[in-house]
C-alpha atoms as a PDB file:
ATOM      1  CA  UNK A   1      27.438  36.375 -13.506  1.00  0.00           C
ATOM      2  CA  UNK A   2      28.307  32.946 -14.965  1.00  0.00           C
ATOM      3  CA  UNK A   3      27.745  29.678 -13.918  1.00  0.00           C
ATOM      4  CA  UNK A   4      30.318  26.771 -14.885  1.00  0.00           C
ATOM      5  CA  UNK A   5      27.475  24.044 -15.164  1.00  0.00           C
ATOM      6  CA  UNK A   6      30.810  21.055 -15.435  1.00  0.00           C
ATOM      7  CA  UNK A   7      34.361  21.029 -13.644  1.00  0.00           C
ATOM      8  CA  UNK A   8      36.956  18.809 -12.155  1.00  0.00           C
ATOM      9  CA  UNK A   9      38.160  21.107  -9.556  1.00  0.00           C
ATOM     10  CA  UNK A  10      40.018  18.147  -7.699  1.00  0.00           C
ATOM     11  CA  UNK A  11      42.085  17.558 -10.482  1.00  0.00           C
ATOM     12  CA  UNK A  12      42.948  20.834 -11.246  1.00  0.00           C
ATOM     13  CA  UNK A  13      46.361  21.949 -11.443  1.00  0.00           C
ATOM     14  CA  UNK A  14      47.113  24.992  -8.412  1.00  0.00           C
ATOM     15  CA  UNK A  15      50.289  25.725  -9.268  1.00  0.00           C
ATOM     16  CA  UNK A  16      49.623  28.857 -10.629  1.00  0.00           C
ATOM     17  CA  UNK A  17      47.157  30.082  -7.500  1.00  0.00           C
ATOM     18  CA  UNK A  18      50.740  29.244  -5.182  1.00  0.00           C
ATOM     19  CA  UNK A  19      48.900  25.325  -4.580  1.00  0.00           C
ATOM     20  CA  UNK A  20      45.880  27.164  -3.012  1.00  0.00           C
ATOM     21  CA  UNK A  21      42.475  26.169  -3.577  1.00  0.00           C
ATOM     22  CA  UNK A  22      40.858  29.336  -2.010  1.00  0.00           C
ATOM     23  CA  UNK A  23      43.123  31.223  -4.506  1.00  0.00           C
ATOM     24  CA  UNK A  24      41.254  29.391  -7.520  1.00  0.00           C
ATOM     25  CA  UNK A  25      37.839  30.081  -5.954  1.00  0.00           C
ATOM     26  CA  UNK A  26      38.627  33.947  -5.509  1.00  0.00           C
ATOM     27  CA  UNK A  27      39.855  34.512  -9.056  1.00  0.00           C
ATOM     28  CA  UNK A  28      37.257  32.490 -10.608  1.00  0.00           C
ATOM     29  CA  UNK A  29      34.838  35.273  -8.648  1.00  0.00           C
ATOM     30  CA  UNK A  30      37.064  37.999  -9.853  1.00  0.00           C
ATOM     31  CA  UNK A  31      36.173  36.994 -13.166  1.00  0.00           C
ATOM     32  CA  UNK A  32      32.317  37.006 -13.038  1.00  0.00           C
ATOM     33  CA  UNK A  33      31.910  33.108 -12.151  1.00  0.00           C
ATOM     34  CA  UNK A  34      28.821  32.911 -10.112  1.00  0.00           C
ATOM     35  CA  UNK A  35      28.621  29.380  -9.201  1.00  0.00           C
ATOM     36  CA  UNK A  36      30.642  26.151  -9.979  1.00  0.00           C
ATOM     37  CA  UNK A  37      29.417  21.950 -10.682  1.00  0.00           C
ATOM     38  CA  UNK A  38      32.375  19.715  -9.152  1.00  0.00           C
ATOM     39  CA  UNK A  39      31.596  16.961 -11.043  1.00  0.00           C
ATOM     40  CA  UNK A  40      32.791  13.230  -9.672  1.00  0.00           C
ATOM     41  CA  UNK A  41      34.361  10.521 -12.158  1.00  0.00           C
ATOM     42  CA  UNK A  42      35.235   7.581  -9.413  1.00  0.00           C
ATOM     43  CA  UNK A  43      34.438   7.055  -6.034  1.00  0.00           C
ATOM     44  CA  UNK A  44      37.840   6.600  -4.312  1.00  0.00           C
ATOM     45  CA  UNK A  45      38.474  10.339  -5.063  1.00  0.00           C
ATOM     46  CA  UNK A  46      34.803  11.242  -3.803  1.00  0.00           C
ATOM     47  CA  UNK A  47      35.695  11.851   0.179  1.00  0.00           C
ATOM     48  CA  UNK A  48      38.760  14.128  -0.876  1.00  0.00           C
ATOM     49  CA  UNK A  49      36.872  16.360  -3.906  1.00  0.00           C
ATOM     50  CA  UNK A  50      34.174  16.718  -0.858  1.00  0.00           C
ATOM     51  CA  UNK A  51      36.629  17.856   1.392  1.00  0.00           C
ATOM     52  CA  UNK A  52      38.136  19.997  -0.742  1.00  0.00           C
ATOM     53  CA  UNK A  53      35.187  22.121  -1.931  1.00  0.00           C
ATOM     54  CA  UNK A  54      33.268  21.949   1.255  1.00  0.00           C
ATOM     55  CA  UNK A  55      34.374  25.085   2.407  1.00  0.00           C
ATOM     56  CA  UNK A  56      33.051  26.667  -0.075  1.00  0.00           C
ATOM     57  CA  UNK A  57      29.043  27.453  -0.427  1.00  0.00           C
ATOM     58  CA  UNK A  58      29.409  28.532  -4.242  1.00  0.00           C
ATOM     59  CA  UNK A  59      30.365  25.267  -5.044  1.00  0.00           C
ATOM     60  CA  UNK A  60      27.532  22.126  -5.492  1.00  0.00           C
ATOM     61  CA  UNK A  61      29.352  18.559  -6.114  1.00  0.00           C
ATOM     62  CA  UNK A  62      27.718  15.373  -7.798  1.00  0.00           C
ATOM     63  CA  UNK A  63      28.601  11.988  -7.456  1.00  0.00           C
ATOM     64  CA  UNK A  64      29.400   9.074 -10.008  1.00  0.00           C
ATOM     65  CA  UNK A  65      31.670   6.759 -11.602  1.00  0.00           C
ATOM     66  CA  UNK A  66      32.940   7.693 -15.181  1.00  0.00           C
ATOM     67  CA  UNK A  67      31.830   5.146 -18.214  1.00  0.00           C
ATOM     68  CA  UNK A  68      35.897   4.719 -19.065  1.00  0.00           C
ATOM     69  CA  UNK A  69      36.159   4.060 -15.235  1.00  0.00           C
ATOM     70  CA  UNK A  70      37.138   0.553 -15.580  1.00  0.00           C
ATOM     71  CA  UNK A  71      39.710  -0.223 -12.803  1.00  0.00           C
ATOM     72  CA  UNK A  72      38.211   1.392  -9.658  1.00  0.00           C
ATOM     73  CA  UNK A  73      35.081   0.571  -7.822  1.00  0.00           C
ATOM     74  CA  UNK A  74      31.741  -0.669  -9.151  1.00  0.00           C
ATOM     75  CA  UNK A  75      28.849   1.120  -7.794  1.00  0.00           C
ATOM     76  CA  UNK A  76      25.602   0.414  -6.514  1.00  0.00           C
ATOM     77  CA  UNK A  77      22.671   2.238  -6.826  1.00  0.00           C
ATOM     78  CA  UNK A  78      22.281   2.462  -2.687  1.00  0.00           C
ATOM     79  CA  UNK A  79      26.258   3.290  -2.801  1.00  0.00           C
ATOM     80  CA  UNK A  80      25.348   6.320  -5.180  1.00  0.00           C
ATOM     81  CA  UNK A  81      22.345   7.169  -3.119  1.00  0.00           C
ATOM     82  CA  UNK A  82      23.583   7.073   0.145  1.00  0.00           C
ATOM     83  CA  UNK A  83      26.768   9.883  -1.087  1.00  0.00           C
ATOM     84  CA  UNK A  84      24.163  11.454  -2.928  1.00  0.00           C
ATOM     85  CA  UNK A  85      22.734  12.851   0.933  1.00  0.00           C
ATOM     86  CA  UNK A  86      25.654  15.409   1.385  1.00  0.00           C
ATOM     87  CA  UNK A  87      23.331  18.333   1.240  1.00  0.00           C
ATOM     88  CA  UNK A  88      25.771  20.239  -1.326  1.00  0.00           C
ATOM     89  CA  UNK A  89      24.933  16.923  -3.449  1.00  0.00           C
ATOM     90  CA  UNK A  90      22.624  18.223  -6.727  1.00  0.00           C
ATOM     91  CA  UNK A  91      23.418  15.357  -9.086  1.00  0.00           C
ATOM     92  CA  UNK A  92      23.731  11.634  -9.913  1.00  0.00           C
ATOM     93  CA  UNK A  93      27.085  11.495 -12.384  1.00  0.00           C
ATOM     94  CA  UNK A  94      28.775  11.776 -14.094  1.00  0.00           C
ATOM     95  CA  UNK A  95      27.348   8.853 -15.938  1.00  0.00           C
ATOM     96  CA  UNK A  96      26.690   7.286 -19.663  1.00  0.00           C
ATOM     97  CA  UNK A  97      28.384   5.368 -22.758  1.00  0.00           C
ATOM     98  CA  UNK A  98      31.722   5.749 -24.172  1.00  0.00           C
ATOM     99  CA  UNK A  99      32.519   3.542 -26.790  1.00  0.00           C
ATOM    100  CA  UNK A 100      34.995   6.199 -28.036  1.00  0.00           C
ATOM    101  CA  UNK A 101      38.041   5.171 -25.304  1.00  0.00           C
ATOM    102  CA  UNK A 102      36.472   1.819 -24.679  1.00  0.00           C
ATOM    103  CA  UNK A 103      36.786  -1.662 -26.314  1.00  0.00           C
ATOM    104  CA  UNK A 104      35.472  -5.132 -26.586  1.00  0.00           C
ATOM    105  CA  UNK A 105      32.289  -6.202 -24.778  1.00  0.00           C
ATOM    106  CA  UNK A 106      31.008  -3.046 -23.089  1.00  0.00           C
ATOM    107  CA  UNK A 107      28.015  -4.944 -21.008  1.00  0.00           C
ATOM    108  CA  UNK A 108      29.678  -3.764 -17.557  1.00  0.00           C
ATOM    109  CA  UNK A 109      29.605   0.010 -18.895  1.00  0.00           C
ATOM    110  CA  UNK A 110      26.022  -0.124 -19.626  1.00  0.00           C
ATOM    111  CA  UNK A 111      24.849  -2.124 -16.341  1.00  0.00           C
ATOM    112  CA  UNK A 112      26.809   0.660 -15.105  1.00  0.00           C
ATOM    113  CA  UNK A 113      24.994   3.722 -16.676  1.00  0.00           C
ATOM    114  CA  UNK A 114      21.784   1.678 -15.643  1.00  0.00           C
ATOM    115  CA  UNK A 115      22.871   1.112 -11.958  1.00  0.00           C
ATOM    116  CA  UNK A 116      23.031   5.156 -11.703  1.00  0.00           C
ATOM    117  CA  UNK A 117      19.590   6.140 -13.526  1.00  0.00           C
ATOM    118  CA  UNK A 118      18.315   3.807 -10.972  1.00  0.00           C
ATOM    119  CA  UNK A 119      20.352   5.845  -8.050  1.00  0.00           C
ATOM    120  CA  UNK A 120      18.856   9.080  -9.318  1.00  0.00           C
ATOM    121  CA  UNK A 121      15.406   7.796  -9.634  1.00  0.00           C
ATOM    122  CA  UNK A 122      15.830   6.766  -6.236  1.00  0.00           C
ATOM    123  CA  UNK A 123      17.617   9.799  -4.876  1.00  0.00           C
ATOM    124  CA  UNK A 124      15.447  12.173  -6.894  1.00  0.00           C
ATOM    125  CA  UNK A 125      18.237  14.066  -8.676  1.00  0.00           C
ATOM    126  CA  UNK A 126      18.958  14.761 -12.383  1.00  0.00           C
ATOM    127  CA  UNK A 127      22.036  12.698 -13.998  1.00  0.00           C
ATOM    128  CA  UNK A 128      25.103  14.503 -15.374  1.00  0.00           C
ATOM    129  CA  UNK A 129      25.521  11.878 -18.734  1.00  0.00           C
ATOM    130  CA  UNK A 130      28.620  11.758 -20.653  1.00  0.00           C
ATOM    131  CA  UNK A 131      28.399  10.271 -23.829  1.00  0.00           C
ATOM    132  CA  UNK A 132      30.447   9.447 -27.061  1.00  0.00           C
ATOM    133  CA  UNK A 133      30.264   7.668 -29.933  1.00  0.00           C
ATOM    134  CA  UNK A 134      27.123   5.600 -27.981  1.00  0.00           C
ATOM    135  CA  UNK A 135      24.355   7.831 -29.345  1.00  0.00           C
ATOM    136  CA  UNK A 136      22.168   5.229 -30.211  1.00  0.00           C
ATOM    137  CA  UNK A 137      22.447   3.063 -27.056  1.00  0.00           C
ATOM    138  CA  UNK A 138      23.271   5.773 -24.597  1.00  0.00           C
ATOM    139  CA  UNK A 139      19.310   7.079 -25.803  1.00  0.00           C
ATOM    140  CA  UNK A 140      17.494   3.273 -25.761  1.00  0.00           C
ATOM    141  CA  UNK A 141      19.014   2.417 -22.329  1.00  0.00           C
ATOM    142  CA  UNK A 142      17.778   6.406 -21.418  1.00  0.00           C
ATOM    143  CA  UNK A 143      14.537   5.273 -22.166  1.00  0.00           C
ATOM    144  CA  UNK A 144      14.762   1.857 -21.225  1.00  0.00           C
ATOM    145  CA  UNK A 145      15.192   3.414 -17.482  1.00  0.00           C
ATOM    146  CA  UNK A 146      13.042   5.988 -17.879  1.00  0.00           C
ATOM    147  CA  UNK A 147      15.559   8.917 -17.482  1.00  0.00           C
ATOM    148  CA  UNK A 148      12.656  11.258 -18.038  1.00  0.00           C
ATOM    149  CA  UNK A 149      11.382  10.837 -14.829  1.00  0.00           C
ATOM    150  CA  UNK A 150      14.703  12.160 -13.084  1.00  0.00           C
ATOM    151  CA  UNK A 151      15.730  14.637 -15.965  1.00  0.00           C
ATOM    152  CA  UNK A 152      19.523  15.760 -16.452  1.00  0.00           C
ATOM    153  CA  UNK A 153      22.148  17.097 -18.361  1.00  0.00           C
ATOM    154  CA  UNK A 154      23.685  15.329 -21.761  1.00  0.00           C
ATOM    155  CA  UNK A 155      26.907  17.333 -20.634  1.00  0.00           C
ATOM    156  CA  UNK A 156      29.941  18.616 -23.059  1.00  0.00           C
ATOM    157  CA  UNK A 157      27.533  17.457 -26.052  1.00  0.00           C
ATOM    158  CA  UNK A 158      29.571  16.964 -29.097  1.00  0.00           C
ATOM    159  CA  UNK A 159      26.677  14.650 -31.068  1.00  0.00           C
ATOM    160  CA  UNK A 160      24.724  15.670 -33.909  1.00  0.00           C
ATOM    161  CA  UNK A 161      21.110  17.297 -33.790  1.00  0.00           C
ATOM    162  CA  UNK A 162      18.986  14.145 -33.958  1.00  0.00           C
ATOM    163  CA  UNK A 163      20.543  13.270 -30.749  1.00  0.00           C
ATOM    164  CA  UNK A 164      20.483  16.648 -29.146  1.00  0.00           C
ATOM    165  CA  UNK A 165      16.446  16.346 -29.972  1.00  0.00           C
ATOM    166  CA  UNK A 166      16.206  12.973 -28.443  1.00  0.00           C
ATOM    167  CA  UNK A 167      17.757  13.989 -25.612  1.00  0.00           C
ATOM    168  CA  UNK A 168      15.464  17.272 -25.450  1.00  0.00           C
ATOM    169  CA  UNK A 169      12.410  14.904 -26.187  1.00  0.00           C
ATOM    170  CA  UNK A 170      13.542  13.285 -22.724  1.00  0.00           C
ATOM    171  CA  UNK A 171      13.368  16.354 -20.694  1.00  0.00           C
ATOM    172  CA  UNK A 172      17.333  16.584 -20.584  1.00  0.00           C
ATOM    173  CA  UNK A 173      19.041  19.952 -20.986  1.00  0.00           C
ATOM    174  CA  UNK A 174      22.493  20.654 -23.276  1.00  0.00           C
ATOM    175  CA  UNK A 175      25.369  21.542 -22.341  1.00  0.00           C
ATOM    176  CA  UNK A 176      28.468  23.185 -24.705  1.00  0.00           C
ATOM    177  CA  UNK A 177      32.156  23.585 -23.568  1.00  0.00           C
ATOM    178  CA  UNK A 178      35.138  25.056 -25.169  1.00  0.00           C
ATOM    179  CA  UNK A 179      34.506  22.284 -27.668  1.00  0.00           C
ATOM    180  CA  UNK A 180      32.344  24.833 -29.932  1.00  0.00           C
ATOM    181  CA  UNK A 181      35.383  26.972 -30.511  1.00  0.00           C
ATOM    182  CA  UNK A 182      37.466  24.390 -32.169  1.00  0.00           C
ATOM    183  CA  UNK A 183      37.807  24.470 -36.073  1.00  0.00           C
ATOM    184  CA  UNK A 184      36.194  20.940 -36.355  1.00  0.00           C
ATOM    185  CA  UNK A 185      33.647  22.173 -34.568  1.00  0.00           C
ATOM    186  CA  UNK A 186      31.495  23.737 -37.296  1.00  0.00           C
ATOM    187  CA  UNK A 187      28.578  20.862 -36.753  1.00  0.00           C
ATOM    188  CA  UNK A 188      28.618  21.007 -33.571  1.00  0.00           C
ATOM    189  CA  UNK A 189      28.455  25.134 -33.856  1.00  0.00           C
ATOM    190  CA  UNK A 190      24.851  24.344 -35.645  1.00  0.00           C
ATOM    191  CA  UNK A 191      23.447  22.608 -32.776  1.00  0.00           C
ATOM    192  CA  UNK A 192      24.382  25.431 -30.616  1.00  0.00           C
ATOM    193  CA  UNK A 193      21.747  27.701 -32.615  1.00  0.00           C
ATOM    194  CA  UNK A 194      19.170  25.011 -32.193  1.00  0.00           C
ATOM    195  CA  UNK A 195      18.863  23.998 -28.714  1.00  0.00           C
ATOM    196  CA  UNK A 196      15.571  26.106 -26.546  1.00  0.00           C
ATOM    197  CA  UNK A 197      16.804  28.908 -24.630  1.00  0.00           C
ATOM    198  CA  UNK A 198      15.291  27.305 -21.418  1.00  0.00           C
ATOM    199  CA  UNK A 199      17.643  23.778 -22.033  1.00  0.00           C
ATOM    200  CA  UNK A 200      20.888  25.130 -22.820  1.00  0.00           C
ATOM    201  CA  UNK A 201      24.107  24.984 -20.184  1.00  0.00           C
ATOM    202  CA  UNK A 202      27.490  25.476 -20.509  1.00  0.00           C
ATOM    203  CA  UNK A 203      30.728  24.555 -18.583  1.00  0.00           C
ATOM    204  CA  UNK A 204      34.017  24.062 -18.983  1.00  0.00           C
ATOM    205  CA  UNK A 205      34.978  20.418 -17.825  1.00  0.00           C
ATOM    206  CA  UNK A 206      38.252  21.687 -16.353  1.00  0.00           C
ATOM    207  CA  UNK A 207      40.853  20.740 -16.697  1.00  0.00           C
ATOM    208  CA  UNK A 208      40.404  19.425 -19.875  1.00  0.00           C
ATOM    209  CA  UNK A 209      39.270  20.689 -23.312  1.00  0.00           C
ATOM    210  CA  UNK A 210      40.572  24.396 -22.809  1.00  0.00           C
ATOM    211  CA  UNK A 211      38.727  27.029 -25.246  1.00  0.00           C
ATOM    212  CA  UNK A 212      40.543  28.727 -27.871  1.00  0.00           C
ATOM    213  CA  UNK A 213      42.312  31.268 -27.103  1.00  0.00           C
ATOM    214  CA  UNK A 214      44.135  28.904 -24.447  1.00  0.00           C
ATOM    215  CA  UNK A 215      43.206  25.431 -26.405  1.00  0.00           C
ATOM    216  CA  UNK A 216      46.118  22.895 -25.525  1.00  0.00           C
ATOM    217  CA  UNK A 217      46.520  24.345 -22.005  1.00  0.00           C
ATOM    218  CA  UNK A 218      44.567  23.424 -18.308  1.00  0.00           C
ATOM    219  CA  UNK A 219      41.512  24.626 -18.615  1.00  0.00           C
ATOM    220  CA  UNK A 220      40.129  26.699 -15.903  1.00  0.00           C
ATOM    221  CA  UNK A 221      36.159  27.427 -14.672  1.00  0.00           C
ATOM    222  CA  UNK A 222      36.944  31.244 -15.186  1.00  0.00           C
ATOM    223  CA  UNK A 223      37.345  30.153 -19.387  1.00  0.00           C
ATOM    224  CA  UNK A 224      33.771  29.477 -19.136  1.00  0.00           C
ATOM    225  CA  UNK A 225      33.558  33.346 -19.879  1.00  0.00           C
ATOM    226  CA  UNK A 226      35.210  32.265 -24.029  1.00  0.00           C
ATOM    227  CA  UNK A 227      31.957  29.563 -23.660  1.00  0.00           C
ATOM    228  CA  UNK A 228      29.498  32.367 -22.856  1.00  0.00           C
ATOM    229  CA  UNK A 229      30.899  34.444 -25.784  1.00  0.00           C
ATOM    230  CA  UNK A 230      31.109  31.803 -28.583  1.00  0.00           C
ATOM    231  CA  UNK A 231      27.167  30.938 -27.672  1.00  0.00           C
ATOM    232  CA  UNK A 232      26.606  34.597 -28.041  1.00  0.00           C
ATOM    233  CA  UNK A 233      27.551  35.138 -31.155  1.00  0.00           C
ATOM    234  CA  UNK A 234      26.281  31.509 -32.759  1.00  0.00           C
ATOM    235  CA  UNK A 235      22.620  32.975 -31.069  1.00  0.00           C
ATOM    236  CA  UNK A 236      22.887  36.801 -31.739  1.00  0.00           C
ATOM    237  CA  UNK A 237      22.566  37.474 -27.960  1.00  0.00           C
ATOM    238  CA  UNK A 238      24.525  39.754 -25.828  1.00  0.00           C
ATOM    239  CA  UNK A 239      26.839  37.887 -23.185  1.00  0.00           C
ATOM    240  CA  UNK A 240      24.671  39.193 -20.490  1.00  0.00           C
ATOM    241  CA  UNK A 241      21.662  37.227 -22.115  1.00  0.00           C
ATOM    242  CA  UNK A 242      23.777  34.012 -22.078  1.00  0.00           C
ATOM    243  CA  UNK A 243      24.795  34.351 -18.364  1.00  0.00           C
ATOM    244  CA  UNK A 244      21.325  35.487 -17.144  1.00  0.00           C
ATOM    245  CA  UNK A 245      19.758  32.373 -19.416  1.00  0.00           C
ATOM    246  CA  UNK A 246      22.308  29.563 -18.256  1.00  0.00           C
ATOM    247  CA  UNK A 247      22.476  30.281 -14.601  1.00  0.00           C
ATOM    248  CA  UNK A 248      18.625  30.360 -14.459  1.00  0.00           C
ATOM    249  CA  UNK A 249      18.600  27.208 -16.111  1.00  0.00           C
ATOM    250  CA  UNK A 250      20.944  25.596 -14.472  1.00  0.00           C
ATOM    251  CA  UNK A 251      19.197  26.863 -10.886  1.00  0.00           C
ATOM    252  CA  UNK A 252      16.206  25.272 -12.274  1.00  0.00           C
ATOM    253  CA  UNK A 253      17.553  22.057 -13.390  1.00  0.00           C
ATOM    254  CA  UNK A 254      18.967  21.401  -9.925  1.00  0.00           C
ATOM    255  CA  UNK A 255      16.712  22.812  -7.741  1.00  0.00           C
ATOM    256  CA  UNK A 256      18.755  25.725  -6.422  1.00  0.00           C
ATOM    257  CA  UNK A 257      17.404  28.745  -5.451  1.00  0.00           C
ATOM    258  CA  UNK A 258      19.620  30.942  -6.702  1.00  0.00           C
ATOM    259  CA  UNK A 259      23.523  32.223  -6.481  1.00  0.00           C
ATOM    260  CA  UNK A 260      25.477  30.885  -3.347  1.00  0.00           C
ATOM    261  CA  UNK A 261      27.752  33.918  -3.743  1.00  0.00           C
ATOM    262  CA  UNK A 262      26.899  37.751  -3.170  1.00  0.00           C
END
């Protein structure tokens, strides 16, 4: 069974499950998919994206405001700590840098990746980070705030290995989406060989960044499975080895016991 370590299943489009939600759940089941990460991006969509998935005890949610986030509300750390209590809560995030999408002076983005290191210190859960084109900041203010001490996820990593090890160095896991089956992804392909077998994660980030073969469409947690089988190959392990490696480690990494579903 597979675990989808990274998903957006609140702004997934249901059309195709006949707008049901339970319909989504039971065919990403039906297609080996253990356990899902609803990841937040903003907190005026928090209440509904817990409402949605609460149902559901094979889903764990996170909370956080997005680095491009730049219209909504600003946290606070005892904002992010006191949504962080749900008890289906596992993370502080999605957080981080993204000078990629972002322009001009970026000051509120980092004060913003600092207010929720200090949330997860303070709630004593790992951080989901998102980062892009920031390596070299998104690591100083990592260490500035001591990120080590809460541990994470550097989530849909598309940076080079000297990040990837800096992040490692930190305590922080990897995590690789459809991303590595792109043609430009050959680099990125490299790291995938590299990272410990106890560190590395994958996901999806549904509904964005669809694998190849369905690349340009929604992306679903159940496409996880094209994940799995690209890191296969790149390590020279059987699929099985891959799910059995990244469910443990993502179990590990936020303190779950083990598979919500039977």
């Amino acid at each position: 069974m597979l675990v989808d370590s990274h998903c957006h299943l609140d702004r997934l489009d249901l059309s195709r499950f006949e707008n049901r939600f339970e319909n989504l759940v039971n065919s990403s089941k039906a297609n080996g998919i253990d356990h899902m990460l609803c990841v937040s991006i903003d907190l005026e969509s928090y209440p509904a994206m817990v409402e949605l998935v609460e149902p559901f005890q094979d889903i764990s949610i996170s909370v956080g405001v997005h680095p491009n986030d730049k219209e909504r509300i600003e946290p606070t750390p005892e904002q992010l700590v006191k949504l962080a209590e749900h008890p289906r809560n596992v993370a502080i995030g999605e957080t981080g840098l993204d000078y990629f999408r972002s322009e001009g002076d970026l000051t509120w983005q980092q004060d913003r990746f600092r207010c929720h290191i200090q949330a997860a210190h303070a709630a004593e859960k790992p951080l989901i980070i998102h980062t892009r084109a920031a390596q070299k900041d998104t690591i100083a203010i990592m260490v500035e705030q001591q990120a080590r001490d809460v541990g994470g996820v550097m989530h849909c990593f598309t940076e080079d290995w000297e990040m990837a090890k800096q992040a490692l160095d930190l305590g922080f896991y990897i995590s690789f989406s459809g991303i590595i089956t792109f043609n430009s992804a050959a680099d990125l392909r490299e790291v995938v060989k590299k990272v410990p077998a106890d560190r590395i994660l994958i996901e999806t980030d549904a509904p964005y960044l669809a694998p190849v073969p369905h690349r340009g469409k929604s992306n679903l947690p159940e496409y996880v499975t094209h994940v799995a089988a690209w890191v296969a190959d790149l390590r020279g392990w059987e699929v099985e080895e891959v799910a059995e490696t990244t469910s443990s480690n993502y179990m590990r990494l936020f303190g779950l016991p083990g598979s919500h579903l039977s």
